[in-house]
PDB file of N, CA and C in Angstrom:
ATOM      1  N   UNK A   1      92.300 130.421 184.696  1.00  0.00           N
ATOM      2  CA  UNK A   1      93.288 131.052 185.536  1.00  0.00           C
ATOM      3  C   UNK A   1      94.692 130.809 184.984  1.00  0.00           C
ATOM      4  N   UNK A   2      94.987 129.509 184.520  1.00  0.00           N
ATOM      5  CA  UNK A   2      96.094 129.369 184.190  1.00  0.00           C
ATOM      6  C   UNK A   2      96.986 129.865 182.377  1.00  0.00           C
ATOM      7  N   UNK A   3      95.807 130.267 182.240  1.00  0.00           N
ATOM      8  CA  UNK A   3      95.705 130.746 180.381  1.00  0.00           C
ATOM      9  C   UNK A   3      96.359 132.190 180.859  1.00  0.00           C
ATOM     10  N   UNK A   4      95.373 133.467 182.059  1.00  0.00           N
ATOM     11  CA  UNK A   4      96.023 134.390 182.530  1.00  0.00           C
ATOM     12  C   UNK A   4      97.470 134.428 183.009  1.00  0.00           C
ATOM     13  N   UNK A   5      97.642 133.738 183.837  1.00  0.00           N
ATOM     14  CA  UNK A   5      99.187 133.442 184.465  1.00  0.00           C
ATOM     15  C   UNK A   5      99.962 133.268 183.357  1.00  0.00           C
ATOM     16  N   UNK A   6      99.533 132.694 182.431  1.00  0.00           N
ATOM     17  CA  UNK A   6     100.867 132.364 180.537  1.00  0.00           C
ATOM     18  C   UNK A   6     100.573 134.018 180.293  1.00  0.00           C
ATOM     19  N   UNK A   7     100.016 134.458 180.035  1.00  0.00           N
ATOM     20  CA  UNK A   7     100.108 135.637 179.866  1.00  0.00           C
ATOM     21  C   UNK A   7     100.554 136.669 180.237  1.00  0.00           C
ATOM     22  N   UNK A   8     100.993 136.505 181.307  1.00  0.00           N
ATOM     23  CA  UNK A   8     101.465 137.554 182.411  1.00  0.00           C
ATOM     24  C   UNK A   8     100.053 138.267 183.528  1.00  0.00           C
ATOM     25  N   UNK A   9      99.504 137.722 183.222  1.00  0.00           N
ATOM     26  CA  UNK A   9      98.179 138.423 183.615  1.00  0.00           C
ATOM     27  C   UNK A   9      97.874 137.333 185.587  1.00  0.00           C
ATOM     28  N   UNK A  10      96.745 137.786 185.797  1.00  0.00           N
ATOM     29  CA  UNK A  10      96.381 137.338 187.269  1.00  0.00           C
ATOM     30  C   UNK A  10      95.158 136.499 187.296  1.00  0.00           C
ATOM     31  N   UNK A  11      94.669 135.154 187.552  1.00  0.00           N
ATOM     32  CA  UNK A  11      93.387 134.768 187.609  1.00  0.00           C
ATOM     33  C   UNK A  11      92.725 134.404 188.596  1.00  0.00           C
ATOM     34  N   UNK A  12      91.593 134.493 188.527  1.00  0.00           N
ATOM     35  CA  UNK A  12      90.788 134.372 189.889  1.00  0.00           C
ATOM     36  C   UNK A  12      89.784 133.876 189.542  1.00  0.00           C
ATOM     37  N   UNK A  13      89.430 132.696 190.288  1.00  0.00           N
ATOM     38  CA  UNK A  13      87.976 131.864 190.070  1.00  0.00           C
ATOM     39  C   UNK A  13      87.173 131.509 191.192  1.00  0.00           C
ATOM     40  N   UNK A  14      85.958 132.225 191.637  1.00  0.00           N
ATOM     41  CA  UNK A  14      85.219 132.411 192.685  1.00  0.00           C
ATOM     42  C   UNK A  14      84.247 131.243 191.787  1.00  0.00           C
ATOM     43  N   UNK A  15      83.636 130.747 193.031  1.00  0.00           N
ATOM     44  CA  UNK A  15      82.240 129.522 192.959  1.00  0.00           C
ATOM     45  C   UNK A  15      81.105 129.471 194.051  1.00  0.00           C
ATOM     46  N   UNK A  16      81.689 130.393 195.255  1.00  0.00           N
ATOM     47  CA  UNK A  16      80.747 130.402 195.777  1.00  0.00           C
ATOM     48  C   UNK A  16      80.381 131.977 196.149  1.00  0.00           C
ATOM     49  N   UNK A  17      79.597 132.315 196.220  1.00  0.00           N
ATOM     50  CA  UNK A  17      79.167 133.549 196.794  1.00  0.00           C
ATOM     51  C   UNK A  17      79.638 133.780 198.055  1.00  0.00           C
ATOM     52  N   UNK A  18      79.939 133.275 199.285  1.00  0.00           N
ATOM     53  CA  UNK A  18      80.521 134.064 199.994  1.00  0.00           C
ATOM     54  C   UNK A  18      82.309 134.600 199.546  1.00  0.00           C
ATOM     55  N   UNK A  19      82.528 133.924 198.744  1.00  0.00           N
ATOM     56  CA  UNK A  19      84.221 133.858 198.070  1.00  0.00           C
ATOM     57  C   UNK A  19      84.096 135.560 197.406  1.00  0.00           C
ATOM     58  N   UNK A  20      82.736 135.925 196.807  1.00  0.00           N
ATOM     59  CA  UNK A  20      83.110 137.210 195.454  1.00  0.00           C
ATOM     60  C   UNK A  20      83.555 138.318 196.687  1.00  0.00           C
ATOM     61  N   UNK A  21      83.058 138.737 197.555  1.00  0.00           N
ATOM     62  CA  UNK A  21      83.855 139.865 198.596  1.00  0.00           C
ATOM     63  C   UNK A  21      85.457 140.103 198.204  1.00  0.00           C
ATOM     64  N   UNK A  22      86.424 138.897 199.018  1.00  0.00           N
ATOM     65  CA  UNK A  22      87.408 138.744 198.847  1.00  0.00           C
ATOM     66  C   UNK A  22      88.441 138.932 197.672  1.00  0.00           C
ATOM     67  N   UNK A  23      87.742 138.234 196.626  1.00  0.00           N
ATOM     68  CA  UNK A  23      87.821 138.268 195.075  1.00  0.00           C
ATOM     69  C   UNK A  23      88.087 139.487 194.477  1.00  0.00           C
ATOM     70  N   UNK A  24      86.687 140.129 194.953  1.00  0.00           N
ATOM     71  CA  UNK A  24      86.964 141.317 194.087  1.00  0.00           C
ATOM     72  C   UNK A  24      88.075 142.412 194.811  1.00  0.00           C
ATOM     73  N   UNK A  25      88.266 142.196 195.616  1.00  0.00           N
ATOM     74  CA  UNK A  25      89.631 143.221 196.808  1.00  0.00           C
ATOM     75  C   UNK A  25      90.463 142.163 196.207  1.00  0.00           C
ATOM     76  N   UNK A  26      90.592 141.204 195.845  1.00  0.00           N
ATOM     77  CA  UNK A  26      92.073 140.775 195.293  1.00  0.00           C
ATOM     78  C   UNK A  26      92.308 140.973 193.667  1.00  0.00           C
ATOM     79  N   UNK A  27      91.273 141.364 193.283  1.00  0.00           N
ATOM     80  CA  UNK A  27      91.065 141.821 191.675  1.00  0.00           C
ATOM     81  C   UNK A  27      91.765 143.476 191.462  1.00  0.00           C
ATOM     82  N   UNK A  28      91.225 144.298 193.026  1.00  0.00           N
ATOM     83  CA  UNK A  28      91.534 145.595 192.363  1.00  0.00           C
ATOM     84  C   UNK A  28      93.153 145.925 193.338  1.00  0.00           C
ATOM     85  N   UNK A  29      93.479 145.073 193.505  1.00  0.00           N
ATOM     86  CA  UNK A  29      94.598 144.989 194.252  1.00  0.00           C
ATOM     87  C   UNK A  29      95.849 144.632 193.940  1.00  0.00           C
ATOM     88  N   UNK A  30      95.405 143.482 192.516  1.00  0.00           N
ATOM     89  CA  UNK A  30      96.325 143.046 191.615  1.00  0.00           C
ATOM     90  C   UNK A  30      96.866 144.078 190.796  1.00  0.00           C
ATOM     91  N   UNK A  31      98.241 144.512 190.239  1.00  0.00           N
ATOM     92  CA  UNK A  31      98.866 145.406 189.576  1.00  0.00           C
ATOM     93  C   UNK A  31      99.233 144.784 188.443  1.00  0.00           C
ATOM     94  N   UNK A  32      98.411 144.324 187.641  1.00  0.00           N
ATOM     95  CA  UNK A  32      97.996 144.238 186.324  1.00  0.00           C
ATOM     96  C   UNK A  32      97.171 143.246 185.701  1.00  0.00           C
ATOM     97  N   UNK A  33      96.884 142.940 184.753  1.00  0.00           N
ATOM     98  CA  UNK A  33      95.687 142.069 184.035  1.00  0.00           C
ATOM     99  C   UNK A  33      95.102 141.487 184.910  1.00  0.00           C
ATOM    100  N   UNK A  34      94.433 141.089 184.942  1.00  0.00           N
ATOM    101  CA  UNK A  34      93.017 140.316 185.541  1.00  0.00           C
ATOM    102  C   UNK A  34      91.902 139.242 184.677  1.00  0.00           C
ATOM    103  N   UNK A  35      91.725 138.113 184.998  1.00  0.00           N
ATOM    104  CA  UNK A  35      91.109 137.470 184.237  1.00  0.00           C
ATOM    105  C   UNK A  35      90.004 137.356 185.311  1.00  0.00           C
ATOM    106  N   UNK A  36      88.836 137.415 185.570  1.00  0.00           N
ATOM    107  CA  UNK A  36      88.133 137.013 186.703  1.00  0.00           C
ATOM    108  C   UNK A  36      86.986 136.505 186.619  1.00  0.00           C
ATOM    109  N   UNK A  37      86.978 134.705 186.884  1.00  0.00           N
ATOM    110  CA  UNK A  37      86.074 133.486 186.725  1.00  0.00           C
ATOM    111  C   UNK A  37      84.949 133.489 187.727  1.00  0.00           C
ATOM    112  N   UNK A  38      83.972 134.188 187.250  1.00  0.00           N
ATOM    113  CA  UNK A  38      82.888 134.208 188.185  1.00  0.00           C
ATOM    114  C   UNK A  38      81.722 133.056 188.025  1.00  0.00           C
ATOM    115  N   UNK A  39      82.027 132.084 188.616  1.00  0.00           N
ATOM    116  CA  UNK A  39      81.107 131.057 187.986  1.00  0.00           C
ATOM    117  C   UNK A  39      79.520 130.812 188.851  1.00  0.00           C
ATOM    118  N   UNK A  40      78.417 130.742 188.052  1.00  0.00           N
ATOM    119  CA  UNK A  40      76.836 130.910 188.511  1.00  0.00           C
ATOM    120  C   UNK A  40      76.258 129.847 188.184  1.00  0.00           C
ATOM    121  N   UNK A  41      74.991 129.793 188.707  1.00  0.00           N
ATOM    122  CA  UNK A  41      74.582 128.798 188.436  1.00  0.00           C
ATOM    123  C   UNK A  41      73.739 128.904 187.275  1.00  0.00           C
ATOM    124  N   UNK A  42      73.683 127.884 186.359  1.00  0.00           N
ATOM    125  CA  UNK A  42      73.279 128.103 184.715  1.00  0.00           C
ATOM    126  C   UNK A  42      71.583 128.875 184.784  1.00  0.00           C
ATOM    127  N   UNK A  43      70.863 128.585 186.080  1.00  0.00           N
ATOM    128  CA  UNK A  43      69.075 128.915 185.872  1.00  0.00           C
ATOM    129  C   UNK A  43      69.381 130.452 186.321  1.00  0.00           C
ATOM    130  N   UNK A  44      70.416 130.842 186.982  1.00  0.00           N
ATOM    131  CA  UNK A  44      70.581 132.281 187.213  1.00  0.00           C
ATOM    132  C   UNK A  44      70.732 133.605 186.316  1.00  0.00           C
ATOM    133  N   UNK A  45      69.768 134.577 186.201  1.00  0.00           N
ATOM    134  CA  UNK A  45      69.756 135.006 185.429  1.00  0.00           C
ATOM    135  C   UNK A  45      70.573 136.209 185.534  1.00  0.00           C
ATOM    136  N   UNK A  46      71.758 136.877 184.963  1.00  0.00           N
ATOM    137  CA  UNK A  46      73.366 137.715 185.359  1.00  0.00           C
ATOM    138  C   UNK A  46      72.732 138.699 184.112  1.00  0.00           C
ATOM    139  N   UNK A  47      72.636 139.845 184.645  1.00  0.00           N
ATOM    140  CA  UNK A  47      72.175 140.777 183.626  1.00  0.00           C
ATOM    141  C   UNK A  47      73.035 142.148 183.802  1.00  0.00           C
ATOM    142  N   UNK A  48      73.224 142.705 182.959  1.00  0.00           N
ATOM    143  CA  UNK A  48      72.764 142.777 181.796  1.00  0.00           C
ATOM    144  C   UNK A  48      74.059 141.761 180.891  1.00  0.00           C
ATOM    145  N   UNK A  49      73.009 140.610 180.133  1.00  0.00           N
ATOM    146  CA  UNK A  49      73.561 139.537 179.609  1.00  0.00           C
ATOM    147  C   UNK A  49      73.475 139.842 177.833  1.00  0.00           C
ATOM    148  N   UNK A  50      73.905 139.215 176.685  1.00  0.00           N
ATOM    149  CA  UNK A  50      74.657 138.753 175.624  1.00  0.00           C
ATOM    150  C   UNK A  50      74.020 137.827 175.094  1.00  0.00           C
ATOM    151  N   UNK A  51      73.061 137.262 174.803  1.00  0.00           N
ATOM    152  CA  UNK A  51      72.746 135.938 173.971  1.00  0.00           C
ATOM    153  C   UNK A  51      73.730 135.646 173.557  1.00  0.00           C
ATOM    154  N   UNK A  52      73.767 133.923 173.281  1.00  0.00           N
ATOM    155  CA  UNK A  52      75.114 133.706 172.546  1.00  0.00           C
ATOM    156  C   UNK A  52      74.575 133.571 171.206  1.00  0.00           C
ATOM    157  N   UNK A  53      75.621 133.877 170.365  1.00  0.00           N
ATOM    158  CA  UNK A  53      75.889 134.516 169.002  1.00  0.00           C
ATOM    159  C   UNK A  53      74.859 135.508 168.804  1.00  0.00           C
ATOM    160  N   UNK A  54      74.794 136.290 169.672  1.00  0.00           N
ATOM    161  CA  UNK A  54      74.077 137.736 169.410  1.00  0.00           C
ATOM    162  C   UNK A  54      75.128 138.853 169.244  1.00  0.00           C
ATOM    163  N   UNK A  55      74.808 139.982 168.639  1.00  0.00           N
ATOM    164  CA  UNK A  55      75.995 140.998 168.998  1.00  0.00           C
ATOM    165  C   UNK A  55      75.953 142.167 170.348  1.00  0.00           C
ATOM    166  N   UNK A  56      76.968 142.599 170.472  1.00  0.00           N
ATOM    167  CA  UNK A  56      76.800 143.607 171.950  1.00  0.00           C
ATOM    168  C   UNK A  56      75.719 144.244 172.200  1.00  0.00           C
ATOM    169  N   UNK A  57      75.152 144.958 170.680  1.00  0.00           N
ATOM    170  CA  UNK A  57      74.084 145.626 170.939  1.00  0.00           C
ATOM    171  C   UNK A  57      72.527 144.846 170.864  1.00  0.00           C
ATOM    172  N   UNK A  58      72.299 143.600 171.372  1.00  0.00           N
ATOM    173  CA  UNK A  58      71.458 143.149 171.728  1.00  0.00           C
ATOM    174  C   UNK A  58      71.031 142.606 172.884  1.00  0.00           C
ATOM    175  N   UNK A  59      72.002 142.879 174.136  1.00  0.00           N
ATOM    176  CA  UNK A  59      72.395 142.943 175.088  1.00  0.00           C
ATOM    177  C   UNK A  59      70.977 143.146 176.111  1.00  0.00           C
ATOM    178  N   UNK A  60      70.696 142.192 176.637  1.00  0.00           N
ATOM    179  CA  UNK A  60      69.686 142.208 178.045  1.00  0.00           C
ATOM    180  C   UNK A  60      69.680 142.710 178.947  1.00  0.00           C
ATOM    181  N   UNK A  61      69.173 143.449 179.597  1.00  0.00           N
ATOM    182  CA  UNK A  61      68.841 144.060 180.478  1.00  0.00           C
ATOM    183  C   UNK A  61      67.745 142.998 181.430  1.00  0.00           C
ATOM    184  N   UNK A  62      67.253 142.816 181.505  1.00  0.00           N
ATOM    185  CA  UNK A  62      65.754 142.258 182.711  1.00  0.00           C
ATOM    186  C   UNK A  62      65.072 142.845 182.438  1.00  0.00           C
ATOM    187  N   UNK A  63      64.222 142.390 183.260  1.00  0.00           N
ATOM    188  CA  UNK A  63      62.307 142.914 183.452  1.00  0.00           C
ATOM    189  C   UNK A  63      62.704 144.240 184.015  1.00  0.00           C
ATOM    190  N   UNK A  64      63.474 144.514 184.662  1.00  0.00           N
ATOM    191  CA  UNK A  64      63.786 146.045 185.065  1.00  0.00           C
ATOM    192  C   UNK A  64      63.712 147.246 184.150  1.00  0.00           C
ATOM    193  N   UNK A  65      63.819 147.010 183.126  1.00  0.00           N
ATOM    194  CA  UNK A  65      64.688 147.667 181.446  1.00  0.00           C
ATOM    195  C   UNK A  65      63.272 147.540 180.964  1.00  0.00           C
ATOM    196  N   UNK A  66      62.772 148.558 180.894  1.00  0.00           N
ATOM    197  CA  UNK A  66      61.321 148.848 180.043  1.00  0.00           C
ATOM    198  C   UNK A  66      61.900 148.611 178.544  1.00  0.00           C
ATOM    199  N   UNK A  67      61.597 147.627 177.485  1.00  0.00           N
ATOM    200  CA  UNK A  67      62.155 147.394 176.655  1.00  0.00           C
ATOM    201  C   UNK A  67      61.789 148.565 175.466  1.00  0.00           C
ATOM    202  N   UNK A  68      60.734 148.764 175.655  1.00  0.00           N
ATOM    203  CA  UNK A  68      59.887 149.916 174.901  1.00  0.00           C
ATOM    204  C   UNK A  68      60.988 151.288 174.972  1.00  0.00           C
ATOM    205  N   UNK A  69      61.744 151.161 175.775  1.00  0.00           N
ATOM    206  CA  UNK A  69      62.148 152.883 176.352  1.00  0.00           C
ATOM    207  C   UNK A  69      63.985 152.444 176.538  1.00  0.00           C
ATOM    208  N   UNK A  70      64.357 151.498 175.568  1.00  0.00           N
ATOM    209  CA  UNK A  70      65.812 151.044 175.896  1.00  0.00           C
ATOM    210  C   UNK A  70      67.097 152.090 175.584  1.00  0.00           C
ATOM    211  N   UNK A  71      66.584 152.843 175.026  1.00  0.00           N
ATOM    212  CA  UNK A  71      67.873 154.418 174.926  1.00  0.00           C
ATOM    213  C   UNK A  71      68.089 155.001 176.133  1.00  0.00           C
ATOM    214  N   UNK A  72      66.562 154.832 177.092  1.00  0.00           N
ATOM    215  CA  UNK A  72      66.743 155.960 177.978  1.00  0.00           C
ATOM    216  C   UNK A  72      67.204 154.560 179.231  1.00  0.00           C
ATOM    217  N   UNK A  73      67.430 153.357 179.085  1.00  0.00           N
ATOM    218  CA  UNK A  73      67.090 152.135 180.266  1.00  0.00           C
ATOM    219  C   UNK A  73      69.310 152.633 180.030  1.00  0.00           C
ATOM    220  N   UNK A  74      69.709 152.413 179.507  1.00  0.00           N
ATOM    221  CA  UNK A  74      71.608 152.650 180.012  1.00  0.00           C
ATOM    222  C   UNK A  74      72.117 154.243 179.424  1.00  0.00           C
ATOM    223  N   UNK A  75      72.544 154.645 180.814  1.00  0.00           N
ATOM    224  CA  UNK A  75      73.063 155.706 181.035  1.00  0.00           C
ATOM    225  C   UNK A  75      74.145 155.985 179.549  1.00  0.00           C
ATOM    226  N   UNK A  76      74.627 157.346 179.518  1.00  0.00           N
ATOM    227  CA  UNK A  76      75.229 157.403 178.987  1.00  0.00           C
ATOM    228  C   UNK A  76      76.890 156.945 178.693  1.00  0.00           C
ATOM    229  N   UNK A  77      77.339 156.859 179.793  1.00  0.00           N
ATOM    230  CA  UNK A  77      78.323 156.331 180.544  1.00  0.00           C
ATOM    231  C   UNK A  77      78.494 154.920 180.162  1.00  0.00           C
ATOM    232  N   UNK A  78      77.745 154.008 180.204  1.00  0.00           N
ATOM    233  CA  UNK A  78      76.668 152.976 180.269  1.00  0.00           C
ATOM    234  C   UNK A  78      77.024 152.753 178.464  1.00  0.00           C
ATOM    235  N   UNK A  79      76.598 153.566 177.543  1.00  0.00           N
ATOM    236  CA  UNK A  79      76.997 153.513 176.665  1.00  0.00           C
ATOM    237  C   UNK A  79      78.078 153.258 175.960  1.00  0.00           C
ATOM    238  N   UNK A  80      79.023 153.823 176.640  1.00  0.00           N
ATOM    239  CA  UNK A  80      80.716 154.235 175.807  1.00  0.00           C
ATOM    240  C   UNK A  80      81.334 152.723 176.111  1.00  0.00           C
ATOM    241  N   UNK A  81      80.568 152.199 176.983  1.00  0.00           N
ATOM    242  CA  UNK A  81      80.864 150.452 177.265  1.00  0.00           C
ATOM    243  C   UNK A  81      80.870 149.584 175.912  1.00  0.00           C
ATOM    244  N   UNK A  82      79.497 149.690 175.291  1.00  0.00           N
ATOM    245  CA  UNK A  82      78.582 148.650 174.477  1.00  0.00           C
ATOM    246  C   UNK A  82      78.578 149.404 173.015  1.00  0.00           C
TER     247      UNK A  82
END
């Protein structure tokens, strides 16, 4: 948070789940940069996730994401992201 604020930017660090509501209405509310510290618990699995030192395009999806069929598993939209 405080790395954002040197920057000119805004930070926000949620820890508990009832906190992300609030958070995110103070995220899109802020009139400019945003740094936003969403912190989980490490066995939780936050998808679609990044291995570390993997590159973007190896990017996880879940058991949801037929891995066999991963062109058609993110939209196109979805794309212009990654």
């Amino acid at each position: 948070m405080k790395l954002a604020e040197a920057y000119g930017g805004h930070g926000i660090r949620v820890e508990k789940p009832d906190e992300l509501d609030d958070a995110i209405k103070e995220m899109i509310s802020v009139d400019k940069p945003v740094i936003f510290d969403c912190m989980v618990d490490k066995h939780a699995n936050c998808f679609p996730m990044i291995p570390s030192g993997a590159a973007h395009n190896n990017m996880l999806l879940g058991d949801e994401a037929d891995s066999s069929d991963i062109e058609n598993a993110i939209s196109d939209e979805g794309k212009i992201l990654v």
